[in-house]
N, C-alpha and C. Protein backbone atom coordinates (compact mmCIF):
# COMPACT_ATOMS: atom_id res chain seq x y z
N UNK A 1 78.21 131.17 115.97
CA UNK A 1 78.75 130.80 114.68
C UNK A 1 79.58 129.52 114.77
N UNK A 2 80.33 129.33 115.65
CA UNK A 2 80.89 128.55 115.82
C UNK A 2 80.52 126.92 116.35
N UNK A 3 79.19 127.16 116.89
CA UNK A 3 78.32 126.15 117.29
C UNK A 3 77.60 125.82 116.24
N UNK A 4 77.46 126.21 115.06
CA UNK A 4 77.06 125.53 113.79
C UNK A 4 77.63 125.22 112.68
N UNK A 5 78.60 126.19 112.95
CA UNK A 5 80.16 125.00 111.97
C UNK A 5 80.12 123.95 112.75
N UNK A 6 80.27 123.87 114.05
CA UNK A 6 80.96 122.17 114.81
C UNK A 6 79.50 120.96 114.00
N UNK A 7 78.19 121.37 114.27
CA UNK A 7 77.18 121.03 114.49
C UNK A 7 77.49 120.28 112.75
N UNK A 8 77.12 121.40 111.70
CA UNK A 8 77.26 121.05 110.37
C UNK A 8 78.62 120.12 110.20
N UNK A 9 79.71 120.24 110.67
CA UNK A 9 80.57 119.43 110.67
C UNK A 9 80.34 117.95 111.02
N UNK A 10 79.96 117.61 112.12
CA UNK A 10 79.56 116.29 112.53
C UNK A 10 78.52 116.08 111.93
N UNK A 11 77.42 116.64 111.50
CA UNK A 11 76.41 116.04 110.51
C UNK A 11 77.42 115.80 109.28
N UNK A 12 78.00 116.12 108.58
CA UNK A 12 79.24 115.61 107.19
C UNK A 12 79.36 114.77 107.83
N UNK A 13 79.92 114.27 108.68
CA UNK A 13 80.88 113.43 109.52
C UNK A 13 79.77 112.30 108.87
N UNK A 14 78.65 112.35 109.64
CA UNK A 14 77.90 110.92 109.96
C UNK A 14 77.22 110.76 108.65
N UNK A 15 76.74 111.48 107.76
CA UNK A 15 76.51 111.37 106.36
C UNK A 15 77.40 110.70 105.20
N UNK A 16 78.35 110.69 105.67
CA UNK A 16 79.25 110.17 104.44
C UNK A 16 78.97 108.85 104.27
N UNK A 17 78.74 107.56 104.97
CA UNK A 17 78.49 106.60 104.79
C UNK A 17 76.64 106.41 104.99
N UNK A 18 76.15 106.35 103.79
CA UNK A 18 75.07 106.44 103.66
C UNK A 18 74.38 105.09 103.11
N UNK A 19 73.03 104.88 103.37
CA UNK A 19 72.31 104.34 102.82
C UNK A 19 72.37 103.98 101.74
N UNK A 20 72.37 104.78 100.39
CA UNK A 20 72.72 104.68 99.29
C UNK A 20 73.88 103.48 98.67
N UNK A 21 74.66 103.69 99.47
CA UNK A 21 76.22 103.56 99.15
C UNK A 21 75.81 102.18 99.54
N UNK A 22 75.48 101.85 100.74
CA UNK A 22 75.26 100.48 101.08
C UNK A 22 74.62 99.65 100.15
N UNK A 23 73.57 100.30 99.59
CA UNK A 23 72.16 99.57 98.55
C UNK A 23 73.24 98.73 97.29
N UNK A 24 74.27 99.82 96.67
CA UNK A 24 75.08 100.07 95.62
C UNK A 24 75.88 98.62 95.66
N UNK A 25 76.40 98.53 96.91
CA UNK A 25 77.41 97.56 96.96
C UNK A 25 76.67 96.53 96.50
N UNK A 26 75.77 96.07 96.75
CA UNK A 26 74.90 94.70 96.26
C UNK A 26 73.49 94.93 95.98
N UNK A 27 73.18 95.95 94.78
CA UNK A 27 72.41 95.93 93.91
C UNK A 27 71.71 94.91 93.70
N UNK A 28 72.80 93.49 93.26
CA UNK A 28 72.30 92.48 92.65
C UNK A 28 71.54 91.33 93.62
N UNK A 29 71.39 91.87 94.97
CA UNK A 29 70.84 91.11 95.59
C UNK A 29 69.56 91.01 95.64
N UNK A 30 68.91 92.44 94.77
CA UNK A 30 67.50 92.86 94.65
C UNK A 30 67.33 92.29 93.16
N UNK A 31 67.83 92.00 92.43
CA UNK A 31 67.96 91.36 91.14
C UNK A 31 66.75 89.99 91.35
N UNK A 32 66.25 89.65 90.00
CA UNK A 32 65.63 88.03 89.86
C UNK A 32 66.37 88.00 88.84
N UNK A 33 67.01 86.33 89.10
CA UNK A 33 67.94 85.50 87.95
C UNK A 33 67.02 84.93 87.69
N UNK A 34 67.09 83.90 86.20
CA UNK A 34 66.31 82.53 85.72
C UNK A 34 66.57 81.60 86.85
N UNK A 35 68.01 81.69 86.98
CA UNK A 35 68.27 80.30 87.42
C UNK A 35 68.94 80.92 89.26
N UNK A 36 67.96 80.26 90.18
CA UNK A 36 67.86 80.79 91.54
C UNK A 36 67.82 79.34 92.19
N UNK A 37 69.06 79.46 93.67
CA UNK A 37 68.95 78.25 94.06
C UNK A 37 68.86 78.27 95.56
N UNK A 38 69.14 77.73 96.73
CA UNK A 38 69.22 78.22 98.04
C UNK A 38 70.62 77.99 98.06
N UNK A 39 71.15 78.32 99.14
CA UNK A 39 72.49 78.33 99.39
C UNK A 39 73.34 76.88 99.67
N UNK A 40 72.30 75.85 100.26
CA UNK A 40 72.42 74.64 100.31
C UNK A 40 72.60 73.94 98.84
N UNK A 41 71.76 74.70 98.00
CA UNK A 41 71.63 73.74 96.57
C UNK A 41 72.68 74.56 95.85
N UNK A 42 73.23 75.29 96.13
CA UNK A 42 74.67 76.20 95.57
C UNK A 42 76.31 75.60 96.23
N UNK A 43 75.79 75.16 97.71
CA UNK A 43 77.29 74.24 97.73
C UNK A 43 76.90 73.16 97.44
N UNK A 44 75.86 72.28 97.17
CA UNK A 44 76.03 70.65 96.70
C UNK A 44 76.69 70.97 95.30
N UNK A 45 76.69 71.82 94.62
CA UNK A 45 76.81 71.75 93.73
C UNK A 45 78.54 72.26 93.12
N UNK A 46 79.00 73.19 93.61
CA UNK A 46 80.00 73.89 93.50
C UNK A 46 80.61 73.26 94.78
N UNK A 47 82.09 73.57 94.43
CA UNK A 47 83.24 73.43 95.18
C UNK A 47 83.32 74.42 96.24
N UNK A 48 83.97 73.91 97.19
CA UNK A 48 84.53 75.03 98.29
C UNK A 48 84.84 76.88 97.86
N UNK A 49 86.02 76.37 96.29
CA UNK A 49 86.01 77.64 96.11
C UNK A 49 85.19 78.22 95.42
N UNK A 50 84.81 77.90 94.67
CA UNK A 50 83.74 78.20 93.60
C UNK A 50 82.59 78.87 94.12
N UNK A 51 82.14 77.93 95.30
CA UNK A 51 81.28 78.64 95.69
C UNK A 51 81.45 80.20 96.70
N UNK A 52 82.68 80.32 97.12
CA UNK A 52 83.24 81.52 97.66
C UNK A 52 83.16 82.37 96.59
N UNK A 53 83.92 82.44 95.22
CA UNK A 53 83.94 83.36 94.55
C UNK A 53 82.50 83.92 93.98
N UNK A 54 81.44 82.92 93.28
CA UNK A 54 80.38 83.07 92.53
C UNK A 54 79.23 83.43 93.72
N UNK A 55 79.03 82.94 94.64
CA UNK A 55 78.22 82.69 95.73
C UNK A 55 78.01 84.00 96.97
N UNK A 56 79.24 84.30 97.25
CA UNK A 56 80.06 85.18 98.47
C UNK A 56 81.22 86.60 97.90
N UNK A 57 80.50 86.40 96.62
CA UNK A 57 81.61 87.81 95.89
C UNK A 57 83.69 87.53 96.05
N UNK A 58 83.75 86.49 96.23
CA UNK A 58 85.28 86.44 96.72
C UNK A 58 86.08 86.27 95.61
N UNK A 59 87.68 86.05 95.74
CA UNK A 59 88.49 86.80 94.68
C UNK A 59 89.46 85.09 94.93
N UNK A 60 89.82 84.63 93.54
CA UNK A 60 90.80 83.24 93.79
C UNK A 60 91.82 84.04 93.75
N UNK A 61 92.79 83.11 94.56
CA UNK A 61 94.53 83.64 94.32
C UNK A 61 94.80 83.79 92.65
N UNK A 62 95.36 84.69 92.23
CA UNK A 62 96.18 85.26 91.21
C UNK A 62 97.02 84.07 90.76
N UNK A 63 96.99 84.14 89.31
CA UNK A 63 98.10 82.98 89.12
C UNK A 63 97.74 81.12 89.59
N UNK A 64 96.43 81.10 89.88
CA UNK A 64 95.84 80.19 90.40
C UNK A 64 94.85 79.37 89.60
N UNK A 65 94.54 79.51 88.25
CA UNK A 65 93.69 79.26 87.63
C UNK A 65 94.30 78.42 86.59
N UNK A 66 93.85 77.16 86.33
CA UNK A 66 94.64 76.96 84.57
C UNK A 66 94.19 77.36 83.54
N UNK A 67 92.62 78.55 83.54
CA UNK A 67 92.27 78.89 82.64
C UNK A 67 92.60 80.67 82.30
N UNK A 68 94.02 80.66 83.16
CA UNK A 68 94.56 82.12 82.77
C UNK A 68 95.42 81.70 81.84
N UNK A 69 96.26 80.79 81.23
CA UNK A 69 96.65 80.57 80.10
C UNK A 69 96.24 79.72 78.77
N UNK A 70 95.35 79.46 79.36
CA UNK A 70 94.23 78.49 78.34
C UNK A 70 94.23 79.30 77.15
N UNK A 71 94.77 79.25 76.19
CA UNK A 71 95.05 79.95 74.47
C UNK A 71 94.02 78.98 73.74
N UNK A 72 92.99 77.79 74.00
CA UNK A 72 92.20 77.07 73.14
C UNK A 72 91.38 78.19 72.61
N UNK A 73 90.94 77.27 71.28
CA UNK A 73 89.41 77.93 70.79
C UNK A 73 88.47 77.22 71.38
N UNK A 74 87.34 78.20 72.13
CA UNK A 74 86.31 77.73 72.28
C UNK A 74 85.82 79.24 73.27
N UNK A 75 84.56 78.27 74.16
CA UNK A 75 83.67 79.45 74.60
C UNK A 75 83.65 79.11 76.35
N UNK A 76 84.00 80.38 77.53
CA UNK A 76 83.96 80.39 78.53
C UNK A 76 82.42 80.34 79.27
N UNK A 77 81.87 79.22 79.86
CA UNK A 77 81.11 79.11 80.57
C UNK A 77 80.93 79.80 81.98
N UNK A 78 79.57 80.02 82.63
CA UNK A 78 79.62 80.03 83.96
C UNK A 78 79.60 78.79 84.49
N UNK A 79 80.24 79.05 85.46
CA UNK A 79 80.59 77.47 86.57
C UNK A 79 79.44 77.08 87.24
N UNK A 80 78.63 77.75 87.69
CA UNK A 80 77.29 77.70 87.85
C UNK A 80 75.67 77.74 87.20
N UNK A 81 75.98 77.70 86.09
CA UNK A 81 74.61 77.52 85.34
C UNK A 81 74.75 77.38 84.06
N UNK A 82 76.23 77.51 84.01
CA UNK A 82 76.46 76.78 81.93
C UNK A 82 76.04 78.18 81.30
N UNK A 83 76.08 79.59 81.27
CA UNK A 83 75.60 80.44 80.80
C UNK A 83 77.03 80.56 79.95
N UNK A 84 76.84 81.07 78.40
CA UNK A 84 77.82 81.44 77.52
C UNK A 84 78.49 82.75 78.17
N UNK A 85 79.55 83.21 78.41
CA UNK A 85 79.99 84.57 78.68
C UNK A 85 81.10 85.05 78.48
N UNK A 86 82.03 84.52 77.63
CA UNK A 86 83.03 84.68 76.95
C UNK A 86 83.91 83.91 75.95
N UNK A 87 84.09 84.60 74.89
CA UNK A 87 84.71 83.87 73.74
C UNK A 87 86.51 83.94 73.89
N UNK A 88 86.62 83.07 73.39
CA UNK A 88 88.06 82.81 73.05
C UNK A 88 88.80 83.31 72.46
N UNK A 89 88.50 84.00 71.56
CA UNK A 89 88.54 85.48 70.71
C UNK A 89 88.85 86.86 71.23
N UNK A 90 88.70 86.74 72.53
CA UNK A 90 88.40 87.60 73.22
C UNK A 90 89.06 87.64 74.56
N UNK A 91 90.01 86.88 74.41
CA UNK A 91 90.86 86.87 75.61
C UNK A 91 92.51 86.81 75.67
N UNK A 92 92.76 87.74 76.16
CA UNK A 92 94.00 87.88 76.00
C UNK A 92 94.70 87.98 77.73
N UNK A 93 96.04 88.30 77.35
CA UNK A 93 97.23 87.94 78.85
C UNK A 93 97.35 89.18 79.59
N UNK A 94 96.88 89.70 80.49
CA UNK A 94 96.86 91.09 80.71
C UNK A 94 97.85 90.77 82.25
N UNK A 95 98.48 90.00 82.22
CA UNK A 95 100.00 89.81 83.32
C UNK A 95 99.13 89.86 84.53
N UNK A 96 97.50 89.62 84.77
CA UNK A 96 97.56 89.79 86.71
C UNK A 96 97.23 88.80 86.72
N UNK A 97 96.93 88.03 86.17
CA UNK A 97 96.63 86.58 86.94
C UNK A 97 95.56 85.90 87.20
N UNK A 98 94.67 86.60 86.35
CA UNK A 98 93.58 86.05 86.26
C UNK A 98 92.95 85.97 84.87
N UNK A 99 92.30 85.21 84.07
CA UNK A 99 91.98 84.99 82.64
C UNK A 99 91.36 86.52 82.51
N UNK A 100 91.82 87.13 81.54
CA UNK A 100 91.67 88.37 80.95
C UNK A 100 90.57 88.52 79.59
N UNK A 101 89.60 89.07 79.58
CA UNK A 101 88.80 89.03 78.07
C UNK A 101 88.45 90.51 77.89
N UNK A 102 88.61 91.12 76.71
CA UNK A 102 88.80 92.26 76.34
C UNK A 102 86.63 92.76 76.00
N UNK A 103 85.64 91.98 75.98
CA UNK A 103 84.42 91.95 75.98
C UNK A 103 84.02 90.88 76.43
N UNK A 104 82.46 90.98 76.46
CA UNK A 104 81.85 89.94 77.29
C UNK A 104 80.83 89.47 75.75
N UNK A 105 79.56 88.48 75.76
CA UNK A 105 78.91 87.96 74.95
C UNK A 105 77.80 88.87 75.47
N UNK A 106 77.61 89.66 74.93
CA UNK A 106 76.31 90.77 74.87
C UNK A 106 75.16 90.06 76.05
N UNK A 107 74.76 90.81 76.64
CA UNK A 107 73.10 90.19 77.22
C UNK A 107 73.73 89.36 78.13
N UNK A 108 74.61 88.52 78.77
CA UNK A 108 75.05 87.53 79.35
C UNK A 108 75.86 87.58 80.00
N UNK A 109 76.19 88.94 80.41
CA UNK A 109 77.03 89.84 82.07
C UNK A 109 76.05 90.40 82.37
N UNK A 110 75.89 90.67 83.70
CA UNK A 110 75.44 91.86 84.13
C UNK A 110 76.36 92.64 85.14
N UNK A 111 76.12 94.01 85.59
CA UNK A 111 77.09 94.83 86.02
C UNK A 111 76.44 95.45 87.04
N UNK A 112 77.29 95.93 87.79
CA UNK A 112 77.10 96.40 89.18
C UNK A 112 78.43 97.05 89.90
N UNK A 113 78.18 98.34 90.58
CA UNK A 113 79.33 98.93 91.50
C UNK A 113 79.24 98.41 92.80
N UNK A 114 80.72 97.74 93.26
CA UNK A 114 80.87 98.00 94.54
C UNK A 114 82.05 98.69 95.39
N UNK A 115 81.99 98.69 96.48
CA UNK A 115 82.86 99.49 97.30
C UNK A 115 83.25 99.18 98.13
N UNK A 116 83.54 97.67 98.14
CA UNK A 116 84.28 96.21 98.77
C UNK A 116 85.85 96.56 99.43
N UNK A 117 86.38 97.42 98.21
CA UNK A 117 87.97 98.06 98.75
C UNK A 117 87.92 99.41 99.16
N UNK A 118 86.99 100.66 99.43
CA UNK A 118 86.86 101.71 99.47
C UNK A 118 86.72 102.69 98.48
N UNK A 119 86.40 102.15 97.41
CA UNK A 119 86.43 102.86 96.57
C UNK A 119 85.49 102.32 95.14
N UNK A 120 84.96 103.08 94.30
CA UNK A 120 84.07 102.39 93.21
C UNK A 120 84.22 101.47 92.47
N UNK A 121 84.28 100.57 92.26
CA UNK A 121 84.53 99.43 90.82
C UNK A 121 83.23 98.75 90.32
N UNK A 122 83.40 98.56 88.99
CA UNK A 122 82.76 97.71 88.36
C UNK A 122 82.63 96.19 88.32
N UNK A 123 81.74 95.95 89.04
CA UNK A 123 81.83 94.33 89.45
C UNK A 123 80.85 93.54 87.94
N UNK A 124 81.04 92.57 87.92
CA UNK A 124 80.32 91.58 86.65
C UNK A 124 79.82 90.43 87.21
N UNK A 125 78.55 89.73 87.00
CA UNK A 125 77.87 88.73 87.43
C UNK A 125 77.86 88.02 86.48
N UNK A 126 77.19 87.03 86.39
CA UNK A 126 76.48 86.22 85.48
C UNK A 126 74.97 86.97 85.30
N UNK A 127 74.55 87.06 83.96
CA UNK A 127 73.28 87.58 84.00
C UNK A 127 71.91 86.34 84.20
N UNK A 128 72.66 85.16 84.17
CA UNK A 128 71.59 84.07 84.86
C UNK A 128 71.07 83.65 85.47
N UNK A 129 72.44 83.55 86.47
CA UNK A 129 72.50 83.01 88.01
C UNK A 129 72.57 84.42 88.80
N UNK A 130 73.28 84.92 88.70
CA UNK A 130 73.60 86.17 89.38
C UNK A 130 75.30 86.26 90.30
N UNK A 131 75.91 85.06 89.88
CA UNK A 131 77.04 84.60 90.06
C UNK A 131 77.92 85.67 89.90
N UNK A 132 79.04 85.97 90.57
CA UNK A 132 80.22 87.30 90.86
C UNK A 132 80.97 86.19 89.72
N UNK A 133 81.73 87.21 88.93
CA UNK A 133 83.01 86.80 87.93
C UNK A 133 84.02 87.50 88.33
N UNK A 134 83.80 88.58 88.47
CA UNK A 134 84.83 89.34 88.41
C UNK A 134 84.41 91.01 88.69
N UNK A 135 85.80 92.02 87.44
CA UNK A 135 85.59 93.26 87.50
C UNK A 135 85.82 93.66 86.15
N UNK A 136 85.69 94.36 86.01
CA UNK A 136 85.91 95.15 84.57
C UNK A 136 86.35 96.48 84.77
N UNK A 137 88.01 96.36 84.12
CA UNK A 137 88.57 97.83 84.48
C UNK A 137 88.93 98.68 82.60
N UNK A 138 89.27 99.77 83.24
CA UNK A 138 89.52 100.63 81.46
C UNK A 138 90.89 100.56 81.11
N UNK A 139 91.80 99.67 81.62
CA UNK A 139 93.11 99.21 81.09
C UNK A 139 93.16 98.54 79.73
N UNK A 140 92.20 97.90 79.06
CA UNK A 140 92.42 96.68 78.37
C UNK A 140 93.63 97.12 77.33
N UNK A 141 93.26 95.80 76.18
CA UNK A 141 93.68 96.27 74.88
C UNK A 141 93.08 97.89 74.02
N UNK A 142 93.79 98.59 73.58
CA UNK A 142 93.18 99.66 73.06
C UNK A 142 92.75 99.94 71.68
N UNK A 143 93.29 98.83 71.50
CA UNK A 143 93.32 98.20 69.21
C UNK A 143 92.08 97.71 69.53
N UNK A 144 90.95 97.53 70.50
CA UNK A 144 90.22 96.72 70.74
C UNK A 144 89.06 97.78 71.41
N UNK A 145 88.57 97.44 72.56
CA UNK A 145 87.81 97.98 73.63
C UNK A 145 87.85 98.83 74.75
N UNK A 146 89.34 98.95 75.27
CA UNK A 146 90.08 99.65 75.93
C UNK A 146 89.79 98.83 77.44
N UNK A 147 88.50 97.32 77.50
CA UNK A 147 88.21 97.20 78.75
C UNK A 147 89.38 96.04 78.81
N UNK A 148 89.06 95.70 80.18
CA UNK A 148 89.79 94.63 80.80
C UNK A 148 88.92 93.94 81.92
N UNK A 149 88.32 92.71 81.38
CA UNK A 149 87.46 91.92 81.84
C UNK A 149 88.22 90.99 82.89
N UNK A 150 87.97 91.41 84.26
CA UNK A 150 89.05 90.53 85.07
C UNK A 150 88.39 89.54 86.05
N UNK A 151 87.83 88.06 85.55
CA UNK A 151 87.53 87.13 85.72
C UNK A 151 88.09 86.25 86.47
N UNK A 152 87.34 85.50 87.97
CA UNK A 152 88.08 84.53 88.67
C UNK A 152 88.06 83.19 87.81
N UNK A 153 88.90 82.36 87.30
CA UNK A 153 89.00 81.38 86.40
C UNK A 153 87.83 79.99 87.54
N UNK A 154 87.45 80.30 88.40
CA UNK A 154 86.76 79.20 89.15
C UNK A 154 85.40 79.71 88.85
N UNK A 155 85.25 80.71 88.50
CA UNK A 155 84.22 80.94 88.04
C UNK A 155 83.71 80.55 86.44
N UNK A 156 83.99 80.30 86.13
CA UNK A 156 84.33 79.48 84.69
C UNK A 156 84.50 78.23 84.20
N UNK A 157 83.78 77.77 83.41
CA UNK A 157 84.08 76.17 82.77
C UNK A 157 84.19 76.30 81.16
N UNK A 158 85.43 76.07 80.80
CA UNK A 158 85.58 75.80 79.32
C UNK A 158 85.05 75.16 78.11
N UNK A 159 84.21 75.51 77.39
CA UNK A 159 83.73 74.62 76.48
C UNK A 159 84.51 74.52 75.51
N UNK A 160 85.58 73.59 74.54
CA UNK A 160 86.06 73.67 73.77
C UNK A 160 85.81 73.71 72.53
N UNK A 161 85.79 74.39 71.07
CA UNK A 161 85.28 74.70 69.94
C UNK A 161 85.57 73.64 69.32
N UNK A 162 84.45 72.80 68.72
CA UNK A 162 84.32 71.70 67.96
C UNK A 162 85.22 71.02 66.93
């Protein structure tokens, strides 16, 4: 009896990190975007950081962006392919430090879980490029959507409303 508790035990053991879980983290790597480039034609094009965040899933310093207080009217671009993905309307100060938008422009995120910190989150791409933005948590405004769209501002280019 006791030789198949130990036995079933170490099988749990080595099961917990599974296949699955791995696939999950980067879903979007099995994805086709419109707009697909090699990795060479992704840094000629983008900056050092830019291309860390959109490129390599990475996170800008907090408080690092000038488009976390950007209050203009107009419409948030991707930094990488000019895709529309957030309105101005739609963004508010949610104190962490990174440009905050309470929705996205329908059709023009796409979404994906990863498990980058140990645990589940909702990651957001570009639905064009396939570019990392951010996360999307259930904090937001609650007069609103209840989400909280949490966007690296380098991932982003401002178009200003006419």
């Amino acid at each position: 009896m006791k030789k198949i508790f130990l036995i079933a035990l170490i099988g749990m053991l080595f099961s917990c990190n599974t296949s699955a879980q791995k696939q999950a983290v980067k879903n979007t790597e099995k994805e086709t975007f419109k707009v697909t480039k090699t990795e060479t034609e992704w840094k000629k094009q983008l900056s050092a950081e830019a291309f860390y965040v959109l490129r390599k899933a990475g996170t800008e310093r907090s408080f690092s962006s000038p488009l976390n207080k950007n209050y203009s009217k107009g419409t948030y671009h991707c930094a990488g392919c000019n895709t529309p993905l957030f309105k101005s309307d739609h963004k508010f100060d949610s104190g962490t430090g990174w440009p905050s938008f309470d929705r996205e422009i329908a059709g023009n995120v796409s979404f994906s879980t990863d498990y980058n910190i140990g645990y589940a989150r909702t990651e957001e791409h570009c639905a064009t490029c396939g570019g990392h933005l951010g996360h999307v948590f259930d904090d937001g405004p609650r007069k609103t959507t209840g989400k909280r769209h949490c966007i690296n501002g380098v991932a982003l280019k401002f178009v200003p409303e006419k």
